[in-house]
PDB file of N, CA and C in Angstrom:
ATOM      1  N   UNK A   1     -34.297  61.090  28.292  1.00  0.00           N
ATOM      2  CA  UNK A   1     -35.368  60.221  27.844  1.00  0.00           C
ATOM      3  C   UNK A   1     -34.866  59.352  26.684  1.00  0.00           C
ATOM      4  N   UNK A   2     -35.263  58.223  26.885  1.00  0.00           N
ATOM      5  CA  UNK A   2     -34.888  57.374  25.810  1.00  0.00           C
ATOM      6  C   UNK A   2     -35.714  57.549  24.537  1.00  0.00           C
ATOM      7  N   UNK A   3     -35.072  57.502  23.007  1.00  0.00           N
ATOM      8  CA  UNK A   3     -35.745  57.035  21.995  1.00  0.00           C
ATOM      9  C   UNK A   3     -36.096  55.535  22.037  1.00  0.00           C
ATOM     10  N   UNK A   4     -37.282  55.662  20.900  1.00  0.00           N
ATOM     11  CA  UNK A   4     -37.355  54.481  20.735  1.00  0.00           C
ATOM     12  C   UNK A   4     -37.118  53.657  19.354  1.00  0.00           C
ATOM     13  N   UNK A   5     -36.569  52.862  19.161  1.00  0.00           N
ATOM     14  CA  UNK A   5     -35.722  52.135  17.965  1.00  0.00           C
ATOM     15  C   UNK A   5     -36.766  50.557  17.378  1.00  0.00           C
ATOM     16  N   UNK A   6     -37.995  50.922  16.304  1.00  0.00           N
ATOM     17  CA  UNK A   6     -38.476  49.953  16.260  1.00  0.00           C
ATOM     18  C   UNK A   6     -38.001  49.458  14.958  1.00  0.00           C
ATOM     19  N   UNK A   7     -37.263  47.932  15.449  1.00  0.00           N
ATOM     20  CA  UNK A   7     -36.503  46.911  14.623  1.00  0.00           C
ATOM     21  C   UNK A   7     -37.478  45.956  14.230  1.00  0.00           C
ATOM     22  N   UNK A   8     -37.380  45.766  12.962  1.00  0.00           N
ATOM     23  CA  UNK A   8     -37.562  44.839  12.320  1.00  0.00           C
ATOM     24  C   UNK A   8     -36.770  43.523  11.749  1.00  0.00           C
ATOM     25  N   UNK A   9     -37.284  41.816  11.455  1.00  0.00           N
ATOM     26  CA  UNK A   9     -36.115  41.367  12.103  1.00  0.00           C
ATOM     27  C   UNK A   9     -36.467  40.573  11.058  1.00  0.00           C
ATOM     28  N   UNK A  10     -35.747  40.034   9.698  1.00  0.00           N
ATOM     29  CA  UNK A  10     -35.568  39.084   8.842  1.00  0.00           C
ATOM     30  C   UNK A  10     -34.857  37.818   9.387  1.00  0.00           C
ATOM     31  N   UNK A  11     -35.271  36.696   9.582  1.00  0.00           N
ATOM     32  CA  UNK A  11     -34.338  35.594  10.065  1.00  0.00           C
ATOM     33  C   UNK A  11     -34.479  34.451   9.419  1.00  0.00           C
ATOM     34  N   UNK A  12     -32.978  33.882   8.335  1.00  0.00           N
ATOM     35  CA  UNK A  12     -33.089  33.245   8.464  1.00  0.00           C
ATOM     36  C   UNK A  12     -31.447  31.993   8.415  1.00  0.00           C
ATOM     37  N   UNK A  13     -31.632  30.753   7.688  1.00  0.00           N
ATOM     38  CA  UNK A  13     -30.045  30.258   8.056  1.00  0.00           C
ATOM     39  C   UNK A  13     -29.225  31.139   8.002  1.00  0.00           C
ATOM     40  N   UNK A  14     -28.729  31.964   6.838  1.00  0.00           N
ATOM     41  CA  UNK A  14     -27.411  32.591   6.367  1.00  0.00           C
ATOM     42  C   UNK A  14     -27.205  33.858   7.671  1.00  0.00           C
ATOM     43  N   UNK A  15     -28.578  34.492   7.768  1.00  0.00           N
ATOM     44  CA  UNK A  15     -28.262  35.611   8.513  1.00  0.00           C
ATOM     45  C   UNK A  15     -29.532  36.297   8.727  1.00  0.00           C
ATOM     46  N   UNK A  16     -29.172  37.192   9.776  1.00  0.00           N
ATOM     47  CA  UNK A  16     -30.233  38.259  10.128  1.00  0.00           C
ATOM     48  C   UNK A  16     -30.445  39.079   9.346  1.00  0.00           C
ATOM     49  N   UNK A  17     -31.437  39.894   8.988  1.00  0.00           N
ATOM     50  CA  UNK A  17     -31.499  41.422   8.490  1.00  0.00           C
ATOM     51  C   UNK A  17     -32.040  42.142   9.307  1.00  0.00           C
ATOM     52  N   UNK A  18     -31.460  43.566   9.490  1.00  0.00           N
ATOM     53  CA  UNK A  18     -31.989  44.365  10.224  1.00  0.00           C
ATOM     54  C   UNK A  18     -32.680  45.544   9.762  1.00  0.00           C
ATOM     55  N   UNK A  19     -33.482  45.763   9.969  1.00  0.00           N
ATOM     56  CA  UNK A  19     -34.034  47.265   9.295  1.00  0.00           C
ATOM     57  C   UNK A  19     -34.817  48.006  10.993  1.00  0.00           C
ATOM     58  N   UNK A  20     -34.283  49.706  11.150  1.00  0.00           N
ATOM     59  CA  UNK A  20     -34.184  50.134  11.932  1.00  0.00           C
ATOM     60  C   UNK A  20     -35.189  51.296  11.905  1.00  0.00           C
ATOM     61  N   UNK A  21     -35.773  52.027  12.708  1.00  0.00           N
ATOM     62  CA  UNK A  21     -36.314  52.852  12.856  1.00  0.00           C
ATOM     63  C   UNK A  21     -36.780  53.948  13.661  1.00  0.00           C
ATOM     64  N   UNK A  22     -36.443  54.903  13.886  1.00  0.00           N
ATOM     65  CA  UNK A  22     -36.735  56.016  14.987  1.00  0.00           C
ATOM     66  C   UNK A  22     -37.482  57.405  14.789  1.00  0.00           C
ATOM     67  N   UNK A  23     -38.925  56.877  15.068  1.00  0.00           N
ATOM     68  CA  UNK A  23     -40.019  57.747  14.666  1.00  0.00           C
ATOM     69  C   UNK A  23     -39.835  59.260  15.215  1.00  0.00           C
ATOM     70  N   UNK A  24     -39.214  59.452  16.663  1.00  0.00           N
ATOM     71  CA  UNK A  24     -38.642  60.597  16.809  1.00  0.00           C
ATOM     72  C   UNK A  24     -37.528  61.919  16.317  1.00  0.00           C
ATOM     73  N   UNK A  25     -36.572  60.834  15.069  1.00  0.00           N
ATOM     74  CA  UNK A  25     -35.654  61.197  15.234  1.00  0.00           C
ATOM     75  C   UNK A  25     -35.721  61.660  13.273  1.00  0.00           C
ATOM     76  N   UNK A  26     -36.397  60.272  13.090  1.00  0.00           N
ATOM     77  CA  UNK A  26     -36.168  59.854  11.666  1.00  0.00           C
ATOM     78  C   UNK A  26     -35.055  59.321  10.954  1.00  0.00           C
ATOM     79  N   UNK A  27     -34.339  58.478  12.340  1.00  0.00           N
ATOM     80  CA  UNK A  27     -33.151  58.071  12.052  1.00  0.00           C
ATOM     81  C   UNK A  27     -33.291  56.557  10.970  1.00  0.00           C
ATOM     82  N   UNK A  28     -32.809  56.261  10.124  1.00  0.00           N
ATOM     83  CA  UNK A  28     -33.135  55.124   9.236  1.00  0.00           C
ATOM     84  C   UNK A  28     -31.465  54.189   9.629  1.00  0.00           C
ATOM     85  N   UNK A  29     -31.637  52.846  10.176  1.00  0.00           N
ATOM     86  CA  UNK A  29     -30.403  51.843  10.077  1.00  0.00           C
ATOM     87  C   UNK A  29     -30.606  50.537   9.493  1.00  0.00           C
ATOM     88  N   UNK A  30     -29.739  50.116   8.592  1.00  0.00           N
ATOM     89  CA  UNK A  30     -30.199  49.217   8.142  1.00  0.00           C
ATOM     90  C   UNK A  30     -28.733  47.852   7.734  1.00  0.00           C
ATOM     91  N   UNK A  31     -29.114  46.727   8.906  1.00  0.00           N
ATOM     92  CA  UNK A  31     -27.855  45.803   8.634  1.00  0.00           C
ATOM     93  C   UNK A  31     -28.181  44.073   9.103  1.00  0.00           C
ATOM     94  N   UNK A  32     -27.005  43.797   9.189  1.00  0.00           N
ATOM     95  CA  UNK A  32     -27.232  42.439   9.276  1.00  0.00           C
ATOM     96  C   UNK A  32     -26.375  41.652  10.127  1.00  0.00           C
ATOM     97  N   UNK A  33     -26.375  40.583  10.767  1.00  0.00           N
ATOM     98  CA  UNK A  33     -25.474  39.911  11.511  1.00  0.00           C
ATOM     99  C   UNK A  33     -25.650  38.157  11.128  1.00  0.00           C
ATOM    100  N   UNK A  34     -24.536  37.535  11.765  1.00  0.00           N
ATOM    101  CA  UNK A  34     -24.845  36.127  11.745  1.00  0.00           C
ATOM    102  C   UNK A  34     -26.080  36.023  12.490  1.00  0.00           C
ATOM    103  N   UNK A  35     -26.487  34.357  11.949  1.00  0.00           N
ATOM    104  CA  UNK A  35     -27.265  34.181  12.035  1.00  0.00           C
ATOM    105  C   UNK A  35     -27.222  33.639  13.671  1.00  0.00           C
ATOM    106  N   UNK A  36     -26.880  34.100  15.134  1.00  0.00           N
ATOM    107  CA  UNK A  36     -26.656  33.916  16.116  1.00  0.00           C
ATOM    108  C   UNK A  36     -27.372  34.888  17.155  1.00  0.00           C
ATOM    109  N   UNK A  37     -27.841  34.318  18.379  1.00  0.00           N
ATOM    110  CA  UNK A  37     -28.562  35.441  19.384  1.00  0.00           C
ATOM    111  C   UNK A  37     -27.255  36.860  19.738  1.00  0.00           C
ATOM    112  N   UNK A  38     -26.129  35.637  19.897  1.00  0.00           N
ATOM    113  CA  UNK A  38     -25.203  36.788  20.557  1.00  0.00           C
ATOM    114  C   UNK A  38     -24.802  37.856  19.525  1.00  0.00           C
ATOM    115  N   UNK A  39     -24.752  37.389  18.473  1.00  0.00           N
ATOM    116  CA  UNK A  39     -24.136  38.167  17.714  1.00  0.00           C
ATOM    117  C   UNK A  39     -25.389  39.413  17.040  1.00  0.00           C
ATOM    118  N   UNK A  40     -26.262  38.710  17.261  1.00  0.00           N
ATOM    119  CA  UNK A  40     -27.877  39.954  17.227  1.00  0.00           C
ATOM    120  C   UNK A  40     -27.497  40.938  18.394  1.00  0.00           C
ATOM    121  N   UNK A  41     -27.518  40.689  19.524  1.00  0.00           N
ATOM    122  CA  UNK A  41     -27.010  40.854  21.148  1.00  0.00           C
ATOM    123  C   UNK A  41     -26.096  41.692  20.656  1.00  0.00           C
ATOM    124  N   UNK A  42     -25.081  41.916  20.199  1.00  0.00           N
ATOM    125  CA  UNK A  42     -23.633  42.794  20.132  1.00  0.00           C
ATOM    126  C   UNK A  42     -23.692  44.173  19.361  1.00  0.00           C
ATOM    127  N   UNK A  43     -24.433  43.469  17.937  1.00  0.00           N
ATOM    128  CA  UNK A  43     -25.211  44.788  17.023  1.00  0.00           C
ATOM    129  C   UNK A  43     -26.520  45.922  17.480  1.00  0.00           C
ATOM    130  N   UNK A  44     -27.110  45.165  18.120  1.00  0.00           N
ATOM    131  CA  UNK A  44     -28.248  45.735  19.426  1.00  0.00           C
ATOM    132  C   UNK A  44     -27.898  46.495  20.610  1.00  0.00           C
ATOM    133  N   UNK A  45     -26.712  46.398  20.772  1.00  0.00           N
ATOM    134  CA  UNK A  45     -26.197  46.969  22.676  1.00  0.00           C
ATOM    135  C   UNK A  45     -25.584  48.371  21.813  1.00  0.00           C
ATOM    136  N   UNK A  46     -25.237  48.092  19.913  1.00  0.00           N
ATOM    137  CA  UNK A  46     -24.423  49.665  19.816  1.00  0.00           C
ATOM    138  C   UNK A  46     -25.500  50.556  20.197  1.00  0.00           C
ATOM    139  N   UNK A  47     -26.577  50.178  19.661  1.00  0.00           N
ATOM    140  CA  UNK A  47     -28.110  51.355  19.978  1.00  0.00           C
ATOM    141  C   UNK A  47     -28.301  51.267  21.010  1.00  0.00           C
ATOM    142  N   UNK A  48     -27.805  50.266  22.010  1.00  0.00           N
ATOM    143  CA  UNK A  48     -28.570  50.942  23.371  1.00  0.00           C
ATOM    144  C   UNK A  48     -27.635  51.647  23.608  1.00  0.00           C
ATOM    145  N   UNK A  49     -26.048  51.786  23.160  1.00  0.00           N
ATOM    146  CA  UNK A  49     -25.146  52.813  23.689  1.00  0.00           C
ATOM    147  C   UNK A  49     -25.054  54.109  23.486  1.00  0.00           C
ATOM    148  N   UNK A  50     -26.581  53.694  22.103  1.00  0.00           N
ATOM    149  CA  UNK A  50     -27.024  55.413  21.870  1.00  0.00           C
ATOM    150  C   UNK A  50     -28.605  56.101  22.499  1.00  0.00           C
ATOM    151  N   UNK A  51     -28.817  55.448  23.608  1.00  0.00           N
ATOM    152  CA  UNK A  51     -29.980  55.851  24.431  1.00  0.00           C
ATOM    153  C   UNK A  51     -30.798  55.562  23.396  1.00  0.00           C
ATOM    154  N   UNK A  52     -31.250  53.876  22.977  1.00  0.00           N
ATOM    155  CA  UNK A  52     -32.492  53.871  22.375  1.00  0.00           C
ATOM    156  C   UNK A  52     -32.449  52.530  23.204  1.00  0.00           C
ATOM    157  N   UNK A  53     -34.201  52.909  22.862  1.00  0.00           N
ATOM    158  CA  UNK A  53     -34.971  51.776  23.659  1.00  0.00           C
ATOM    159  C   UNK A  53     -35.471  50.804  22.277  1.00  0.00           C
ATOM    160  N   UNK A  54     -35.024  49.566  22.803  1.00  0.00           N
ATOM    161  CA  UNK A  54     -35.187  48.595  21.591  1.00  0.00           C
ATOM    162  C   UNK A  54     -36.330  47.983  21.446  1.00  0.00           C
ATOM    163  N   UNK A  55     -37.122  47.959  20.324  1.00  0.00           N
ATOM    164  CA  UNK A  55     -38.382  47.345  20.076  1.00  0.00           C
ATOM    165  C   UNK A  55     -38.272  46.519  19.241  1.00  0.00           C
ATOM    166  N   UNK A  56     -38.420  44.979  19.132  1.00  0.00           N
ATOM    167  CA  UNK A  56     -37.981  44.628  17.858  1.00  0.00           C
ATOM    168  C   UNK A  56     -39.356  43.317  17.279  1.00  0.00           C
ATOM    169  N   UNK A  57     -39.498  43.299  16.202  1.00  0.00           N
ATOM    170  CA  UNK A  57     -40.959  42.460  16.106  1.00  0.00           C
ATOM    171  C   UNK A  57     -40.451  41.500  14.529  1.00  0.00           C
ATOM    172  N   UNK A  58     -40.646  40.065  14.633  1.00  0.00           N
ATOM    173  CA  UNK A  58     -40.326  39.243  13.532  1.00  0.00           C
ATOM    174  C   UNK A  58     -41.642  38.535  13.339  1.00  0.00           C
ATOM    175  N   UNK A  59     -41.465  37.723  12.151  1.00  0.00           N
ATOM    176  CA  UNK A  59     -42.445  37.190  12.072  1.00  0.00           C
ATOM    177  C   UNK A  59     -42.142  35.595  12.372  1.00  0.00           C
ATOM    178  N   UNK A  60     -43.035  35.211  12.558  1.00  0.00           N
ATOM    179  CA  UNK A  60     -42.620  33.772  13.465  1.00  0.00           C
ATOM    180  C   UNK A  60     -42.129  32.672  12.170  1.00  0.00           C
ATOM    181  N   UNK A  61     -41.126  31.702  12.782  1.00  0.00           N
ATOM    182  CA  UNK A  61     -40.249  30.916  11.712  1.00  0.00           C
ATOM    183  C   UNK A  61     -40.254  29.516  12.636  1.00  0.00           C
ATOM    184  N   UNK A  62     -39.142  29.114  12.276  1.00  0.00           N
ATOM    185  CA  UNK A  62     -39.060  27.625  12.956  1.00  0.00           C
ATOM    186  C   UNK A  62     -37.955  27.866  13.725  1.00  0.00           C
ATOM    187  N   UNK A  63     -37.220  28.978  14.326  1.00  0.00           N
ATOM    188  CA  UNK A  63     -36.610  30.023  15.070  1.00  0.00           C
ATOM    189  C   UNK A  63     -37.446  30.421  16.346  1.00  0.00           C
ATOM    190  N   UNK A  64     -38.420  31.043  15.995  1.00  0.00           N
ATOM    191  CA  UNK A  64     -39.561  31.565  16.867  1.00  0.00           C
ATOM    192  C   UNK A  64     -39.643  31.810  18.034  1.00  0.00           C
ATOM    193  N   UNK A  65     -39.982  30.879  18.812  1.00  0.00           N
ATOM    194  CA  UNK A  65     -40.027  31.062  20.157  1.00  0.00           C
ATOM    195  C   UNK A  65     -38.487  31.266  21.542  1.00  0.00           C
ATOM    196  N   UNK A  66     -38.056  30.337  20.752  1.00  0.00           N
ATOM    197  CA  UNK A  66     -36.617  30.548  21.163  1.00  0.00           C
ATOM    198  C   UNK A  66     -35.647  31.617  20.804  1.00  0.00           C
ATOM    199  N   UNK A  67     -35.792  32.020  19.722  1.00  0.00           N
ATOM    200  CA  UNK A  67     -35.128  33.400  19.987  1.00  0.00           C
ATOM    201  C   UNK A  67     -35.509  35.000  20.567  1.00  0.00           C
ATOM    202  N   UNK A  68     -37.154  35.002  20.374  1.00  0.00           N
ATOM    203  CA  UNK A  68     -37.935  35.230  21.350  1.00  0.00           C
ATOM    204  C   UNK A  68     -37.468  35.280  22.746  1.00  0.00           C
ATOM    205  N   UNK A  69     -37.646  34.449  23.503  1.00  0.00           N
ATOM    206  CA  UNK A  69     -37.344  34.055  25.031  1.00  0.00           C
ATOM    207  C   UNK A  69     -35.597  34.668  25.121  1.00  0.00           C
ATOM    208  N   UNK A  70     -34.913  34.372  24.326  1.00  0.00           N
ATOM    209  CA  UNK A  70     -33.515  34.884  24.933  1.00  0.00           C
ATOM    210  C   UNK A  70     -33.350  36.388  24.130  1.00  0.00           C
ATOM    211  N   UNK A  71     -34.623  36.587  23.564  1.00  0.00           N
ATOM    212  CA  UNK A  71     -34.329  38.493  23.143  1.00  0.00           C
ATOM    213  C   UNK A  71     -34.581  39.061  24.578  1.00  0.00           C
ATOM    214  N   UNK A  72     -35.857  38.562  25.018  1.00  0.00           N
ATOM    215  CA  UNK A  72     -36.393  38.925  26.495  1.00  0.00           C
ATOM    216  C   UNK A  72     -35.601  38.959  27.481  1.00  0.00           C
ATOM    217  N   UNK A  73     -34.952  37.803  27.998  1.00  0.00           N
ATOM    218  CA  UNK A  73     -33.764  37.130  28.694  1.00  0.00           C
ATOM    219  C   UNK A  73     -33.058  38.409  28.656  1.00  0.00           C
ATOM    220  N   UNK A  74     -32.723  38.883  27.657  1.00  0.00           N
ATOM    221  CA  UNK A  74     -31.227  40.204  27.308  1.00  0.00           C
ATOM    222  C   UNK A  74     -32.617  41.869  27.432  1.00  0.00           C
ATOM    223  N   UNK A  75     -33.409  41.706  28.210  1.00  0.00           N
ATOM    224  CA  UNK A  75     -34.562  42.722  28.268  1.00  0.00           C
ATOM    225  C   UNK A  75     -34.735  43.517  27.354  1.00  0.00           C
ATOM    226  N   UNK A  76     -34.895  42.540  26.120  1.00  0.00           N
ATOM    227  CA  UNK A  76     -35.327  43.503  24.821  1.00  0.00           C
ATOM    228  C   UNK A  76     -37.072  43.188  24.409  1.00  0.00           C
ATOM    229  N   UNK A  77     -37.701  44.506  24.738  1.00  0.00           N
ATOM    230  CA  UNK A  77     -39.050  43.979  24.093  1.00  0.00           C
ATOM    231  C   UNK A  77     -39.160  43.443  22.933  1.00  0.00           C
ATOM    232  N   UNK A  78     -40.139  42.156  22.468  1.00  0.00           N
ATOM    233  CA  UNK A  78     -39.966  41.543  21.326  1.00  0.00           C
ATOM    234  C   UNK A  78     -41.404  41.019  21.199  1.00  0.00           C
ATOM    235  N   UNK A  79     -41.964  41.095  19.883  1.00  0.00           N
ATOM    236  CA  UNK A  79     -43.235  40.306  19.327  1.00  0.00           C
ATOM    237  C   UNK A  79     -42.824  39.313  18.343  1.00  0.00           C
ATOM    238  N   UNK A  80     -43.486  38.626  17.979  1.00  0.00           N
ATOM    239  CA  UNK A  80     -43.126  37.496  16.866  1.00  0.00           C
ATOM    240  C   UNK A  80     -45.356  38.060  15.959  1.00  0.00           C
ATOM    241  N   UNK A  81     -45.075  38.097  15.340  1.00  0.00           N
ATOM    242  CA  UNK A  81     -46.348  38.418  14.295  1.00  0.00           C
ATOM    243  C   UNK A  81     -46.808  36.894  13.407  1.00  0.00           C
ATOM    244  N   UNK A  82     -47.642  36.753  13.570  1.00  0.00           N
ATOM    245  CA  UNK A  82     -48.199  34.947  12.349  1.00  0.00           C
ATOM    246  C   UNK A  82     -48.039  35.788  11.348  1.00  0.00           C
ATOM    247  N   UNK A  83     -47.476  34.639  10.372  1.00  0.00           N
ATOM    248  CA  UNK A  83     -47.138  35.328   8.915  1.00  0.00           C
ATOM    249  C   UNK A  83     -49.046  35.525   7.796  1.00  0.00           C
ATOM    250  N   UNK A  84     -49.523  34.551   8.839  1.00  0.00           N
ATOM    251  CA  UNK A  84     -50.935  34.570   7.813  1.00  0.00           C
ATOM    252  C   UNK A  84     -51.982  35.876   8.243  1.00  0.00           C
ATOM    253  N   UNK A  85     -51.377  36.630   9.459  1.00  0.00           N
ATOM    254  CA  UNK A  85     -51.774  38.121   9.707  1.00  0.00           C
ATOM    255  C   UNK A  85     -51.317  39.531   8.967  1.00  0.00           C
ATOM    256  N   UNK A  86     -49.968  39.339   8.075  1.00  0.00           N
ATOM    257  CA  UNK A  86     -49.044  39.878   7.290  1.00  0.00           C
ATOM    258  C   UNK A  86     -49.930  40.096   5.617  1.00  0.00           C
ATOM    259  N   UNK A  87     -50.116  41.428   5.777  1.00  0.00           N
ATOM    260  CA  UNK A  87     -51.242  41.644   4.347  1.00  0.00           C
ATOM    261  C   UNK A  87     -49.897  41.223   3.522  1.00  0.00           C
ATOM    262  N   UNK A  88     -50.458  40.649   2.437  1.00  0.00           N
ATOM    263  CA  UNK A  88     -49.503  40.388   1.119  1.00  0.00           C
ATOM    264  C   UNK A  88     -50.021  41.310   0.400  1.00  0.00           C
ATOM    265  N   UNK A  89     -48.644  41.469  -1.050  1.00  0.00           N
ATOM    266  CA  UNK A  89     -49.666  42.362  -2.122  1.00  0.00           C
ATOM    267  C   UNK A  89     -49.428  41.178  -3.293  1.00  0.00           C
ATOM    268  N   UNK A  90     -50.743  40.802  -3.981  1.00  0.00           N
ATOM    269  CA  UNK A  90     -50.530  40.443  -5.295  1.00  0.00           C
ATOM    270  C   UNK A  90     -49.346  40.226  -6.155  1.00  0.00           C
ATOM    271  N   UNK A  91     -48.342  39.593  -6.035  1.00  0.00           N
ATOM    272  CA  UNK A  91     -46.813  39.769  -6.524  1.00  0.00           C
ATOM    273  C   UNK A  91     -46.821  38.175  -6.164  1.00  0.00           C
ATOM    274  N   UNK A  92     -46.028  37.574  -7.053  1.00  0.00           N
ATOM    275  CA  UNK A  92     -46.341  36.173  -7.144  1.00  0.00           C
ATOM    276  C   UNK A  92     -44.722  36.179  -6.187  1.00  0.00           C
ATOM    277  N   UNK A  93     -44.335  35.714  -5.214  1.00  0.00           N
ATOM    278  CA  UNK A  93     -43.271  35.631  -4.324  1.00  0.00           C
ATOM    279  C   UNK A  93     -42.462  36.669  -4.303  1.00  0.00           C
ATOM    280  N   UNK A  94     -43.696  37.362  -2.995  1.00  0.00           N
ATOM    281  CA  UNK A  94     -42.704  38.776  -2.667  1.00  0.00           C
ATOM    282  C   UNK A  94     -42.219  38.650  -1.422  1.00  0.00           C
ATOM    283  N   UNK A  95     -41.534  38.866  -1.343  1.00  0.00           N
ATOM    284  CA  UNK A  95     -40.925  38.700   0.410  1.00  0.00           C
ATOM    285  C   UNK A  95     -41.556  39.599   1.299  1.00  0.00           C
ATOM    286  N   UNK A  96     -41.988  39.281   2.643  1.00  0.00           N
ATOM    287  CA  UNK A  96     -41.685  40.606   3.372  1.00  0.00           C
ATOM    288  C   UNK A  96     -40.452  40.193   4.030  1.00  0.00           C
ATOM    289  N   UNK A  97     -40.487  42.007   4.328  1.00  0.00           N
ATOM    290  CA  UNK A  97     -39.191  41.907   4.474  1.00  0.00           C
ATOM    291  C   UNK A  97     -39.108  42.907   6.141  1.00  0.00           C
ATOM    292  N   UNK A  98     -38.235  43.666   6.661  1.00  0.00           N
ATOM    293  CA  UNK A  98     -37.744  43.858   7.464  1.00  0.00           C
ATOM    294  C   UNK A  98     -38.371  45.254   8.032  1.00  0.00           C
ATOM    295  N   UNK A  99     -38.776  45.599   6.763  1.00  0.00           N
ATOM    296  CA  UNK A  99     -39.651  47.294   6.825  1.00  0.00           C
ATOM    297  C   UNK A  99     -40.755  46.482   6.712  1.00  0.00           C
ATOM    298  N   UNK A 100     -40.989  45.859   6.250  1.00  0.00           N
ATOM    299  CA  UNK A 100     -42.947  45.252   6.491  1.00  0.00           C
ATOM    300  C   UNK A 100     -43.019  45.506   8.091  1.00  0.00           C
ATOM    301  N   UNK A 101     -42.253  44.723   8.331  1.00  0.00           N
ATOM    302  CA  UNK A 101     -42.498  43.555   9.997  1.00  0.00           C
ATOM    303  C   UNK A 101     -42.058  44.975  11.170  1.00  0.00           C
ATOM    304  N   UNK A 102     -41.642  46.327  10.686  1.00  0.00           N
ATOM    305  CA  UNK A 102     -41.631  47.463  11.292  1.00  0.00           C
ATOM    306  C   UNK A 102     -43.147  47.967  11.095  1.00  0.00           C
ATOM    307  N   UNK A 103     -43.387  48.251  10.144  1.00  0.00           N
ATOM    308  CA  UNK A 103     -44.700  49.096   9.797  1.00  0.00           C
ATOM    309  C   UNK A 103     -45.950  48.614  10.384  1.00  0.00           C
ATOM    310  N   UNK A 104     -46.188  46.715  10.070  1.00  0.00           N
ATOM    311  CA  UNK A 104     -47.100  46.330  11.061  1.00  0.00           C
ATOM    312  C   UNK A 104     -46.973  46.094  12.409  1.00  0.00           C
ATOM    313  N   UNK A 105     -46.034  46.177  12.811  1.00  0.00           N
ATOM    314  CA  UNK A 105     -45.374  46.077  14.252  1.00  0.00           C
ATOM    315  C   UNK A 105     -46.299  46.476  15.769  1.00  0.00           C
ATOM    316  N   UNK A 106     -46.857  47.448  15.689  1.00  0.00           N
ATOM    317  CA  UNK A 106     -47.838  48.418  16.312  1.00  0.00           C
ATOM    318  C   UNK A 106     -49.326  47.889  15.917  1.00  0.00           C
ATOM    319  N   UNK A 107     -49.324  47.575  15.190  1.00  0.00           N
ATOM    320  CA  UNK A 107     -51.073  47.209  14.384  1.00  0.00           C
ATOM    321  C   UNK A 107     -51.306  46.330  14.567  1.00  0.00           C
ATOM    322  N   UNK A 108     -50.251  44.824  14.497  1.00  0.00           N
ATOM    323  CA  UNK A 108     -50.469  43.434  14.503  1.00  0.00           C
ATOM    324  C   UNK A 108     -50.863  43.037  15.480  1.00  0.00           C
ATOM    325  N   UNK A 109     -51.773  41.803  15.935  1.00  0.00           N
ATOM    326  CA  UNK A 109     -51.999  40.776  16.950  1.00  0.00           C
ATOM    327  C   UNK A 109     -50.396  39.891  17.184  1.00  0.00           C
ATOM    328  N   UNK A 110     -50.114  40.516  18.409  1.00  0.00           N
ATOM    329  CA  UNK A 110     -48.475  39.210  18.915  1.00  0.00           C
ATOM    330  C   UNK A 110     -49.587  37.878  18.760  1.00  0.00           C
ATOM    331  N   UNK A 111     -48.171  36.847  18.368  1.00  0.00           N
ATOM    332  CA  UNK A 111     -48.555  35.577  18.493  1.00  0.00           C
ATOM    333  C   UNK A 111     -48.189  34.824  19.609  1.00  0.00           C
ATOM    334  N   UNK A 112     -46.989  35.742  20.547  1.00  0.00           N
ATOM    335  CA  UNK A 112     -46.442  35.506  21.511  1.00  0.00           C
ATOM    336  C   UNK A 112     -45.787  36.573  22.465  1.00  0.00           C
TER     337      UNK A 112
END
């Protein structure tokens, strides 16, 4: 049986961030790649080489839809979340970040 690996996905020019998660296992991963599909694609196939099933949810950018469509394309389930659905906390420019976009992942309305 496969685990399941719910990724969270920071994107932007410089690079990806990854923050990882496996509610079964309690496995914690946490990294980054260029800022490229394939090279997302290469860091992603090590976990499927460890029998996890990839879940991965971002919040939508000017990226969005298109990287979307070719996560799918490579049969990775994927949500994109509206950032104005994303509770903020009071913190005058806080980021979310990669563990946000995990935690609401399950709770959120997809935007796509």
């Amino acid at each position: 049986m496969k685990k399941i690996l719910h990724v969270g996905l920071d994107v932007d020019d410089k690079s990806f961030h990854i923050g990882a998660f496996c509610s079964e296992t309690g496995e914690v991963f946490e990294l980054s790649s260029k800022p490229t599909v394939g090279d997302l694609l290469k860091k992603l196939e090590k976990f499927k080489a460890l029998n996890f099933e990839i879940k991965i949810c971002y919040e939508a950018t000017y990226i969005g839809y298109s990287l979307c469509r070719l996560l799918r394309k490579a049969n990775i389930e994927t949500v994109i979340i509206a950032p104005s659905l994303i509770p903020e906390l009071a913190v005058k420019e806080l980021r979310r970040t990669d563990w946000t976009l995990i935690k609401w992942q399950n709770i959120m309305p997809m935007v796509y």
